[in-house]
PDB file of N, CA and C in Angstrom:
ATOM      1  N   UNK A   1    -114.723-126.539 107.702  1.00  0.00           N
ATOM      2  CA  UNK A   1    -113.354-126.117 107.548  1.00  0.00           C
ATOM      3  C   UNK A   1    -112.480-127.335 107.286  1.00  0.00           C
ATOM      4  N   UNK A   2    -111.288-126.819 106.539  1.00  0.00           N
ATOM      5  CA  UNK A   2    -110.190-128.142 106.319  1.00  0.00           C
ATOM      6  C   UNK A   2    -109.628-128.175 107.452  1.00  0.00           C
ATOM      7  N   UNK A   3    -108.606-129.446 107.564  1.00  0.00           N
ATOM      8  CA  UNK A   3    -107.927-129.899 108.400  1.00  0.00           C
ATOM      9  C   UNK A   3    -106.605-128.713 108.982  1.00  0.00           C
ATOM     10  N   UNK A   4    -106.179-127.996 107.936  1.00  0.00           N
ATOM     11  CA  UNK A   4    -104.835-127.270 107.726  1.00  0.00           C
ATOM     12  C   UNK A   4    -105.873-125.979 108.594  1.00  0.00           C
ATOM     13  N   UNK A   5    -106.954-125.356 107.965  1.00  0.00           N
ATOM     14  CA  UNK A   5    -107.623-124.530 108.897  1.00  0.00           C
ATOM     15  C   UNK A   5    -107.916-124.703 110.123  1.00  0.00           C
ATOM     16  N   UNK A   6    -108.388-125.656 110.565  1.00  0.00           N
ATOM     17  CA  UNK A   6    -108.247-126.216 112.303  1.00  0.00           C
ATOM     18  C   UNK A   6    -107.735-126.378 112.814  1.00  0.00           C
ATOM     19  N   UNK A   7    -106.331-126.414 112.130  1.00  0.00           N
ATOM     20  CA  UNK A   7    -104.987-126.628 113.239  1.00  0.00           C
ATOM     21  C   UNK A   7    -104.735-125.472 113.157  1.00  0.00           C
ATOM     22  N   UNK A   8    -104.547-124.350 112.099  1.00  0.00           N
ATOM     23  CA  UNK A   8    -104.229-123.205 111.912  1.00  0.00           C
ATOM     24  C   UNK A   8    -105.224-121.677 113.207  1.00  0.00           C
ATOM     25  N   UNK A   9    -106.262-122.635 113.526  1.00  0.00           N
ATOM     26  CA  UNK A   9    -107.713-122.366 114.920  1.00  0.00           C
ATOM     27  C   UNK A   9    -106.981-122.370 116.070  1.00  0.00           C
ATOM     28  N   UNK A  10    -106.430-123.912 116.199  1.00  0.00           N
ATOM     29  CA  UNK A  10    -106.632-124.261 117.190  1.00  0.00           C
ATOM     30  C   UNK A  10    -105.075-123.732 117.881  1.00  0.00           C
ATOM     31  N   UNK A  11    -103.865-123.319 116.810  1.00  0.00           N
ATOM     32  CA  UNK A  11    -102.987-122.749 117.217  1.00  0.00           C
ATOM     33  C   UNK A  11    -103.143-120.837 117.742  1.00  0.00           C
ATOM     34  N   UNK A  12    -103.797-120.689 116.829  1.00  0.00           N
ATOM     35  CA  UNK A  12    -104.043-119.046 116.347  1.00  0.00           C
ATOM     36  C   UNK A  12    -105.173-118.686 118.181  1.00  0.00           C
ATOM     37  N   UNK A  13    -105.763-119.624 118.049  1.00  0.00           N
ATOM     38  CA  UNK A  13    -106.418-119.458 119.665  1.00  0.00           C
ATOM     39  C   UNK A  13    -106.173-120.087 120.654  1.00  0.00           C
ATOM     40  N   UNK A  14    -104.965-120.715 120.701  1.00  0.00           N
ATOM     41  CA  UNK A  14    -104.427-121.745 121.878  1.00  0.00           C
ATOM     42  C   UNK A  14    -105.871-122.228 122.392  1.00  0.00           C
ATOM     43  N   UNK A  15    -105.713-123.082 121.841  1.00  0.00           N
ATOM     44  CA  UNK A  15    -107.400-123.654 122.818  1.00  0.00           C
ATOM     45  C   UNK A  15    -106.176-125.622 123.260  1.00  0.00           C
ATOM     46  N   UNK A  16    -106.454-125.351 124.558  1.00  0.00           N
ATOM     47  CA  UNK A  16    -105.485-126.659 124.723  1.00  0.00           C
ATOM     48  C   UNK A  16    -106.914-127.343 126.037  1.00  0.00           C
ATOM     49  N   UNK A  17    -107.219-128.564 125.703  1.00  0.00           N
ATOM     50  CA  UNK A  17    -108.040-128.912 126.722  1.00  0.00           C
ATOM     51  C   UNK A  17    -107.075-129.557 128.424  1.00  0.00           C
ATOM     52  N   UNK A  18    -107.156-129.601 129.497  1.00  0.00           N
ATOM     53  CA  UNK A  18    -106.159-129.931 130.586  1.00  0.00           C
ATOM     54  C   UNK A  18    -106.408-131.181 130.371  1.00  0.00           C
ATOM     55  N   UNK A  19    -107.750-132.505 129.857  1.00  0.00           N
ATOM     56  CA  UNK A  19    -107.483-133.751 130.026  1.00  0.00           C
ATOM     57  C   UNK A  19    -107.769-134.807 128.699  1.00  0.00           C
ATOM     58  N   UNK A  20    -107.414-133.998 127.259  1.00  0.00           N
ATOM     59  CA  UNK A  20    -107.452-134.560 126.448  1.00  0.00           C
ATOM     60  C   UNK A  20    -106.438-134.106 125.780  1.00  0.00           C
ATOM     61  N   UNK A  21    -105.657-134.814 124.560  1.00  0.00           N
ATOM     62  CA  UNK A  21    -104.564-134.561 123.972  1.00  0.00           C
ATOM     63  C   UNK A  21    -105.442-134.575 122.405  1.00  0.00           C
ATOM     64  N   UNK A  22    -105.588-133.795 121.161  1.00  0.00           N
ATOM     65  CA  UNK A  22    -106.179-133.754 120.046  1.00  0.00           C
ATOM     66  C   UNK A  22    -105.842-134.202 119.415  1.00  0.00           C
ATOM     67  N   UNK A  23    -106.481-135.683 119.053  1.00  0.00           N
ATOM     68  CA  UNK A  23    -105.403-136.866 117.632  1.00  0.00           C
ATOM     69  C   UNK A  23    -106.302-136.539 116.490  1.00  0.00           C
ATOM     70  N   UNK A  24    -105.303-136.178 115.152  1.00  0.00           N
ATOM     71  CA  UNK A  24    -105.370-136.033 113.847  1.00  0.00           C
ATOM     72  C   UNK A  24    -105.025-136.930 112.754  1.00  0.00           C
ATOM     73  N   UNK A  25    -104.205-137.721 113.262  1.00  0.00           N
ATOM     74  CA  UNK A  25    -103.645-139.038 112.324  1.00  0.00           C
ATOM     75  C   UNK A  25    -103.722-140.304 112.872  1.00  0.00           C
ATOM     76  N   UNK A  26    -104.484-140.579 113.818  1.00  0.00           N
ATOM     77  CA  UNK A  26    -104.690-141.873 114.045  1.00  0.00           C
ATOM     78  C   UNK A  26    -105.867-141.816 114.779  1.00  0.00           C
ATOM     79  N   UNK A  27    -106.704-142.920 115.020  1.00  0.00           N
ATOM     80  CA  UNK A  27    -107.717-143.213 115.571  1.00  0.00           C
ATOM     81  C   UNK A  27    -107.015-144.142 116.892  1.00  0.00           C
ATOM     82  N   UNK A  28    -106.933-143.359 118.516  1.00  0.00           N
ATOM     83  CA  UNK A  28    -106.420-144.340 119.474  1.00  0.00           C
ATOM     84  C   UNK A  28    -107.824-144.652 120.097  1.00  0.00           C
ATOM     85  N   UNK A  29    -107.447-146.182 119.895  1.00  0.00           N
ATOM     86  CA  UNK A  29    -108.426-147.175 120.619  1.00  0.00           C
ATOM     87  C   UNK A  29    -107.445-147.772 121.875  1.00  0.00           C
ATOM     88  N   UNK A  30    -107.495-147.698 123.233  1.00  0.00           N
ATOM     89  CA  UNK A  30    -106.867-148.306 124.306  1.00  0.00           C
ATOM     90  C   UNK A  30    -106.304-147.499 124.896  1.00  0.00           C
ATOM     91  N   UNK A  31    -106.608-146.159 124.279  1.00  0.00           N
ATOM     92  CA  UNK A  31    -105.709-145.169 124.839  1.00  0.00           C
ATOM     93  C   UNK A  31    -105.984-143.917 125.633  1.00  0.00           C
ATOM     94  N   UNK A  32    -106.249-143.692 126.988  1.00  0.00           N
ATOM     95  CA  UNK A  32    -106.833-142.897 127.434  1.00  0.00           C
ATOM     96  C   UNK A  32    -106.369-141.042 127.383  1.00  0.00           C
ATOM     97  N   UNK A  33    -107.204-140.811 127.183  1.00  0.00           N
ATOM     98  CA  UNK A  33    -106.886-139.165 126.805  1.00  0.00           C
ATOM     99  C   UNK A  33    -107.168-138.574 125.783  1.00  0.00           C
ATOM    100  N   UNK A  34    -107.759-139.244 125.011  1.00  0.00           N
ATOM    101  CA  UNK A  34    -107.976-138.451 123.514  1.00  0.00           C
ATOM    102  C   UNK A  34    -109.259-138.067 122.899  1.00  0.00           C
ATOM    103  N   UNK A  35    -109.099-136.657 122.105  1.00  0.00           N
ATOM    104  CA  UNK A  35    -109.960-136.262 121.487  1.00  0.00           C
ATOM    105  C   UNK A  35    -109.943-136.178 119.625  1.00  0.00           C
ATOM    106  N   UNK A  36    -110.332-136.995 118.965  1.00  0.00           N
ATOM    107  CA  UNK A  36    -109.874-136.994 117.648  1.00  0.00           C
ATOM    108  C   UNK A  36    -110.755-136.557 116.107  1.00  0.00           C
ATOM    109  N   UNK A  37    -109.690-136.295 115.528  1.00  0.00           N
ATOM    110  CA  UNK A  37    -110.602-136.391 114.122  1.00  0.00           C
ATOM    111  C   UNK A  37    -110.158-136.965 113.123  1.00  0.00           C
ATOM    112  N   UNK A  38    -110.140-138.474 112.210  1.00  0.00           N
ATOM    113  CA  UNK A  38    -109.882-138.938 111.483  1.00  0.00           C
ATOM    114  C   UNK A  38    -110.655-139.287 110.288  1.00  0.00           C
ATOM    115  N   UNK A  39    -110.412-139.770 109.355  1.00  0.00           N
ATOM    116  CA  UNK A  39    -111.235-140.282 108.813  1.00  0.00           C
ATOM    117  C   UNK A  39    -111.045-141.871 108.962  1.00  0.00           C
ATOM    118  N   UNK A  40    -112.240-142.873 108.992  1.00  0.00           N
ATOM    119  CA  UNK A  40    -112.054-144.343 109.599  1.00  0.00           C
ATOM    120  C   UNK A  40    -112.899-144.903 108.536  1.00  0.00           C
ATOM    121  N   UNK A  41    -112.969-146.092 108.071  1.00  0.00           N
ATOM    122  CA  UNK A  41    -113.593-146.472 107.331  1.00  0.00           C
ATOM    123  C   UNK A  41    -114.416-145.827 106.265  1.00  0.00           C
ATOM    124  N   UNK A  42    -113.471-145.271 105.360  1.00  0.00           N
ATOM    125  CA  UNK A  42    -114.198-143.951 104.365  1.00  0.00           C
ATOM    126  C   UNK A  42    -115.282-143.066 104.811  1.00  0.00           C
ATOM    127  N   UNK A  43    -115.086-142.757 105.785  1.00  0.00           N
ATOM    128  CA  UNK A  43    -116.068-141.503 107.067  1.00  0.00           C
ATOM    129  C   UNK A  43    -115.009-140.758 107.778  1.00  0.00           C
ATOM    130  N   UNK A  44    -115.289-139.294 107.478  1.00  0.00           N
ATOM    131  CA  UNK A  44    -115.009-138.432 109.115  1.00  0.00           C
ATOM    132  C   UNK A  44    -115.261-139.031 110.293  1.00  0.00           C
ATOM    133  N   UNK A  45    -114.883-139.267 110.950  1.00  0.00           N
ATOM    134  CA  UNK A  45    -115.219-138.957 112.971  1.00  0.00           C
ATOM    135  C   UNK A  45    -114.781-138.406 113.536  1.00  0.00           C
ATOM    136  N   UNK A  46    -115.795-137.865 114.334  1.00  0.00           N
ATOM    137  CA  UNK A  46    -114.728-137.507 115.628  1.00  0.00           C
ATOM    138  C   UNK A  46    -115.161-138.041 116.571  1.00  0.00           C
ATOM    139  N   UNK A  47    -114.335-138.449 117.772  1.00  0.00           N
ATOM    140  CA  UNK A  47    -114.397-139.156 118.750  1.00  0.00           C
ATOM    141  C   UNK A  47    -113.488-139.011 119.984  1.00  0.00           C
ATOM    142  N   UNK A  48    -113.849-139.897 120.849  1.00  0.00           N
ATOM    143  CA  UNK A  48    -113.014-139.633 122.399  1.00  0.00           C
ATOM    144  C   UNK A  48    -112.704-141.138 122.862  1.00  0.00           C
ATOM    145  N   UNK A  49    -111.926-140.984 123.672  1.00  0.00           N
ATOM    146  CA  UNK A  49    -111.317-141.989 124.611  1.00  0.00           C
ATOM    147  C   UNK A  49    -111.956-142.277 126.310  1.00  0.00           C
ATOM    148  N   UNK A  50    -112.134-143.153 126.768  1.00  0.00           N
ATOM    149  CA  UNK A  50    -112.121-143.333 128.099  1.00  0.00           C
ATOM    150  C   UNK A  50    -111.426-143.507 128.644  1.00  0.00           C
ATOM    151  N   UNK A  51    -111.634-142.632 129.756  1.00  0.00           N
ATOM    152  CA  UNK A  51    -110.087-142.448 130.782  1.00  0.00           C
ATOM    153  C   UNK A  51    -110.169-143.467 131.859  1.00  0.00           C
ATOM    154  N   UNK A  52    -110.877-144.640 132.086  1.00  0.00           N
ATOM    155  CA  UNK A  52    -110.326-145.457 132.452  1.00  0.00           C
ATOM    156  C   UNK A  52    -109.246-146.881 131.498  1.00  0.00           C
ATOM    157  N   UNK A  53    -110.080-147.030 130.541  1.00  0.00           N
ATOM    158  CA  UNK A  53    -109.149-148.224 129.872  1.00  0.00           C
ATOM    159  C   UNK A  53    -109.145-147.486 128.092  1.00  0.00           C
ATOM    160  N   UNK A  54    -109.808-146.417 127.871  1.00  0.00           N
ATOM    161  CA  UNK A  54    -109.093-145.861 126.975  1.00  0.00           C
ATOM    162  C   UNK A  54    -110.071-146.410 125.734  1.00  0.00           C
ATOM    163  N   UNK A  55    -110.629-146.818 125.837  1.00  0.00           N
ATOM    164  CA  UNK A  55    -111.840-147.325 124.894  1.00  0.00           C
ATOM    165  C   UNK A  55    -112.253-146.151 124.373  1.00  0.00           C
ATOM    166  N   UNK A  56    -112.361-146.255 122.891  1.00  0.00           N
ATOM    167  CA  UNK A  56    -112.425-145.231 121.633  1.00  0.00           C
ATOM    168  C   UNK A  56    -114.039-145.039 121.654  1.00  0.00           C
ATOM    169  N   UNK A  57    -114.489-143.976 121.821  1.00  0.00           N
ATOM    170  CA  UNK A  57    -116.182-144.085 121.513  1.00  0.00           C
ATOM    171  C   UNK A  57    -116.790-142.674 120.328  1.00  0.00           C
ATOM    172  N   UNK A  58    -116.958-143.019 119.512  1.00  0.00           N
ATOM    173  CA  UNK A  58    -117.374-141.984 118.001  1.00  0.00           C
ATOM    174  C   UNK A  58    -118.375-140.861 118.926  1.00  0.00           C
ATOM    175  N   UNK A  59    -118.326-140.184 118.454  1.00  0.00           N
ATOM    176  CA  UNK A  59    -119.222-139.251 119.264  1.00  0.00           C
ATOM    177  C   UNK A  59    -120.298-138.316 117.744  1.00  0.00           C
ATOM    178  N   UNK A  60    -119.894-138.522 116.523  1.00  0.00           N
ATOM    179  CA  UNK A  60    -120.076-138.338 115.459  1.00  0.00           C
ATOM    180  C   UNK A  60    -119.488-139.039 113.889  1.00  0.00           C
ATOM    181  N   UNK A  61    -120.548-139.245 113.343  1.00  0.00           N
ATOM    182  CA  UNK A  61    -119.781-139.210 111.799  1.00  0.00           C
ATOM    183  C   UNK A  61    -119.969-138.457 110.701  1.00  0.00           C
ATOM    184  N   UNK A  62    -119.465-138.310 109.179  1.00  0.00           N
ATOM    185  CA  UNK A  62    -119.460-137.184 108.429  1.00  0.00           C
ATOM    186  C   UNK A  62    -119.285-137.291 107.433  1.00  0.00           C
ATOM    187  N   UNK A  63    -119.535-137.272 106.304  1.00  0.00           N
ATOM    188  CA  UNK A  63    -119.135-137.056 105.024  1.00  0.00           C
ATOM    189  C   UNK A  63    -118.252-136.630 104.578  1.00  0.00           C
ATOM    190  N   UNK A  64    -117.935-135.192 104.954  1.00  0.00           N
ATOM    191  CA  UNK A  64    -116.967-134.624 103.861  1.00  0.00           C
ATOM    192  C   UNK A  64    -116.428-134.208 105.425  1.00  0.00           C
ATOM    193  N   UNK A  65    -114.762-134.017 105.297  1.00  0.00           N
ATOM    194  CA  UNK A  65    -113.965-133.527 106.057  1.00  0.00           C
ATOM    195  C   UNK A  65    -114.480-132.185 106.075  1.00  0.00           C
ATOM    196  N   UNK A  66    -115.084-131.390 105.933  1.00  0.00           N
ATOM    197  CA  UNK A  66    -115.405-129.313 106.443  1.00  0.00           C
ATOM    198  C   UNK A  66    -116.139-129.658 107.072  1.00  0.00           C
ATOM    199  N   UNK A  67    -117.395-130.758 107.270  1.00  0.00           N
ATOM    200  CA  UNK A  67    -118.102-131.279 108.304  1.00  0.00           C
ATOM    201  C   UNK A  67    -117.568-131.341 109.852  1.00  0.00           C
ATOM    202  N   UNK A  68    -116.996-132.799 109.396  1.00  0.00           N
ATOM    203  CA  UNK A  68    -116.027-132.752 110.008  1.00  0.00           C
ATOM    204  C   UNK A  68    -115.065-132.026 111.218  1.00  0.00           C
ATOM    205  N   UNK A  69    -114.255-130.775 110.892  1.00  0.00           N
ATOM    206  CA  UNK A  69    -113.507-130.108 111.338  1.00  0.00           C
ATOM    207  C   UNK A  69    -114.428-129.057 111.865  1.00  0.00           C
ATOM    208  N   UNK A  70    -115.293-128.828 111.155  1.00  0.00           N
ATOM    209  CA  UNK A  70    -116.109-127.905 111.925  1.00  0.00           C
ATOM    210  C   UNK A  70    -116.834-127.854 112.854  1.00  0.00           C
ATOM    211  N   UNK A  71    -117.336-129.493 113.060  1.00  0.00           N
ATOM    212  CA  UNK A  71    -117.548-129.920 113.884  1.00  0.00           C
ATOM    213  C   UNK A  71    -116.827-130.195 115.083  1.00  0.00           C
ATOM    214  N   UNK A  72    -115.800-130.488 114.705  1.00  0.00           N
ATOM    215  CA  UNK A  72    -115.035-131.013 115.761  1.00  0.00           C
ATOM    216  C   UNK A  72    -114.248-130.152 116.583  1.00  0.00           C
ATOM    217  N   UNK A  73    -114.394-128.733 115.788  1.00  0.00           N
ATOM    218  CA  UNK A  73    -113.377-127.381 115.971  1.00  0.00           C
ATOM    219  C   UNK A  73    -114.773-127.125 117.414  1.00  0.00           C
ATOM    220  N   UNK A  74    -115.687-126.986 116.992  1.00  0.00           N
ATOM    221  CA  UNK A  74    -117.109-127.183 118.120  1.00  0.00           C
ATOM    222  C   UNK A  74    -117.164-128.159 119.303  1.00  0.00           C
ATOM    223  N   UNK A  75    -116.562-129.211 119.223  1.00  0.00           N
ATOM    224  CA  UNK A  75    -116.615-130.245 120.462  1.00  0.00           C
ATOM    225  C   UNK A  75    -115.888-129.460 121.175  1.00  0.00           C
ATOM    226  N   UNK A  76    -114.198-129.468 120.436  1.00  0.00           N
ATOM    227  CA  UNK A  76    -113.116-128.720 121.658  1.00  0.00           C
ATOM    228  C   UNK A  76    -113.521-127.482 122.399  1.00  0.00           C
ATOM    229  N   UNK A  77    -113.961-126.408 121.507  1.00  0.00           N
ATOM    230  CA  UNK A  77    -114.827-125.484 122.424  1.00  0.00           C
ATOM    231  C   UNK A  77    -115.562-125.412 123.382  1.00  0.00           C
ATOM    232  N   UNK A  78    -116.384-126.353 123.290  1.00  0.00           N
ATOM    233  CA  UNK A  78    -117.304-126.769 124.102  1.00  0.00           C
ATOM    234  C   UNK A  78    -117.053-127.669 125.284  1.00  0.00           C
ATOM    235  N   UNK A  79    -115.615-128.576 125.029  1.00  0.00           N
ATOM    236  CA  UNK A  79    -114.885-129.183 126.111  1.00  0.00           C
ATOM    237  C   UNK A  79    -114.407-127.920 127.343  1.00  0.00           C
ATOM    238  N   UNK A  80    -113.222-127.211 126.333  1.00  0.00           N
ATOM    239  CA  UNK A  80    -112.880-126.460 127.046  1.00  0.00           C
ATOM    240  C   UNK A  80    -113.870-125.777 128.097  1.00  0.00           C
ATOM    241  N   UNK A  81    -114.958-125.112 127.536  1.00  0.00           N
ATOM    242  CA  UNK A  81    -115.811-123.952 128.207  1.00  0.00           C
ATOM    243  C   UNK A  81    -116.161-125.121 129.437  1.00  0.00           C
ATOM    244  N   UNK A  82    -116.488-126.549 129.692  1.00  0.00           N
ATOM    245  CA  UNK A  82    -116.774-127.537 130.299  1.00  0.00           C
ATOM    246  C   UNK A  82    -115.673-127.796 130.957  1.00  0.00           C
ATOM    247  N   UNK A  83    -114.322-127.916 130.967  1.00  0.00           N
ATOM    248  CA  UNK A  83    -113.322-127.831 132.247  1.00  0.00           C
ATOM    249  C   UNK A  83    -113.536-126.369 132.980  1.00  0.00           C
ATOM    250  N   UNK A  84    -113.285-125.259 131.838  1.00  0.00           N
ATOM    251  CA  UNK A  84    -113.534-123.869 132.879  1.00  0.00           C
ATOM    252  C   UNK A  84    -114.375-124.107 133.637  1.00  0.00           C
ATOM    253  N   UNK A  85    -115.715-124.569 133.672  1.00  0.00           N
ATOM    254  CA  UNK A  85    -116.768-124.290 134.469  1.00  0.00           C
ATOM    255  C   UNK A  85    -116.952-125.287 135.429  1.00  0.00           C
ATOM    256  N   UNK A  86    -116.472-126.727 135.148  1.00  0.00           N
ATOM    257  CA  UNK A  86    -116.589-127.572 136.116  1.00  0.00           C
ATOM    258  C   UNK A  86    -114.999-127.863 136.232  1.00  0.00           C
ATOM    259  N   UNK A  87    -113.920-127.892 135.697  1.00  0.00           N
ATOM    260  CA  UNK A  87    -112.748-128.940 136.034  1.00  0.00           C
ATOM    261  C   UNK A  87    -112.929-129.646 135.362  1.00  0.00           C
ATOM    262  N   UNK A  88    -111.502-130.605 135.244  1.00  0.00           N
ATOM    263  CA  UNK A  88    -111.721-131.749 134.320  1.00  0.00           C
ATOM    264  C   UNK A  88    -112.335-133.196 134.887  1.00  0.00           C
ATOM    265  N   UNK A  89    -112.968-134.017 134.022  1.00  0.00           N
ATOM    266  CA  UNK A  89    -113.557-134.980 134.782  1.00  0.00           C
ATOM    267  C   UNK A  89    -112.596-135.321 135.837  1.00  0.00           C
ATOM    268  N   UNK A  90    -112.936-136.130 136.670  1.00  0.00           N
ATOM    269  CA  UNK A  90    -112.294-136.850 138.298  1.00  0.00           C
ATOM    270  C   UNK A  90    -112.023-137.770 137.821  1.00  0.00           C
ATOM    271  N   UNK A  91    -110.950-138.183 138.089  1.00  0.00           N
ATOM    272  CA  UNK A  91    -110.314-140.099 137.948  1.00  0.00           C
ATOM    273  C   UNK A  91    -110.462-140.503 138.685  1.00  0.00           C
ATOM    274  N   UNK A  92    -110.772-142.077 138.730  1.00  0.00           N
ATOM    275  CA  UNK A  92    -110.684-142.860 139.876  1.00  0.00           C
ATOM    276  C   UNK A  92    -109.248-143.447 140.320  1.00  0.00           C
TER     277      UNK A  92
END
């Protein structure tokens, strides 16, 4: 799926995770809380943040953005169903 379709998902099904915020236009490195999809060095990723110092870690890469989003439309799902069932990770 495109980008305009995944946001058009992710509104149309309120899918909101409680300990990640979903970045689309930037790749945050240092920044704790995030779940993203950019493209970075002529590649899709998607990736996450560590919630202690916020360190950016790829969790995938992709070719073509429908990869991509479709993929990534799949992580958040799969986050979510993972706070329902456990909570969100514990901070120190």
């Amino acid at each position: 799926m495109k980008r305009r379709e995944f946001e058009k998902r992710v509104k149309d099904e309120n899918l909101k995770m409680e300990d990640y915020d979903i970045a689309l236009d930037h790749y945050y490195d240092g920044h704790p809380h995030f779940m993203g999809c950019v493209k970075k060095n002529g590649k899709w990723v998607t990736y996450a943040t560590d919630f202690r110092d916020g360190h950016a870690y790829i969790i995938d890469s992709y070719a073509t953005e429908d990869e991509a989003f479709s993929d990534f439309y799949l992580v958040i799902k799969s986050q979510i169903k993972a706070e329902t069932l456990y909570g969100p990770p514990k901070r120190d």
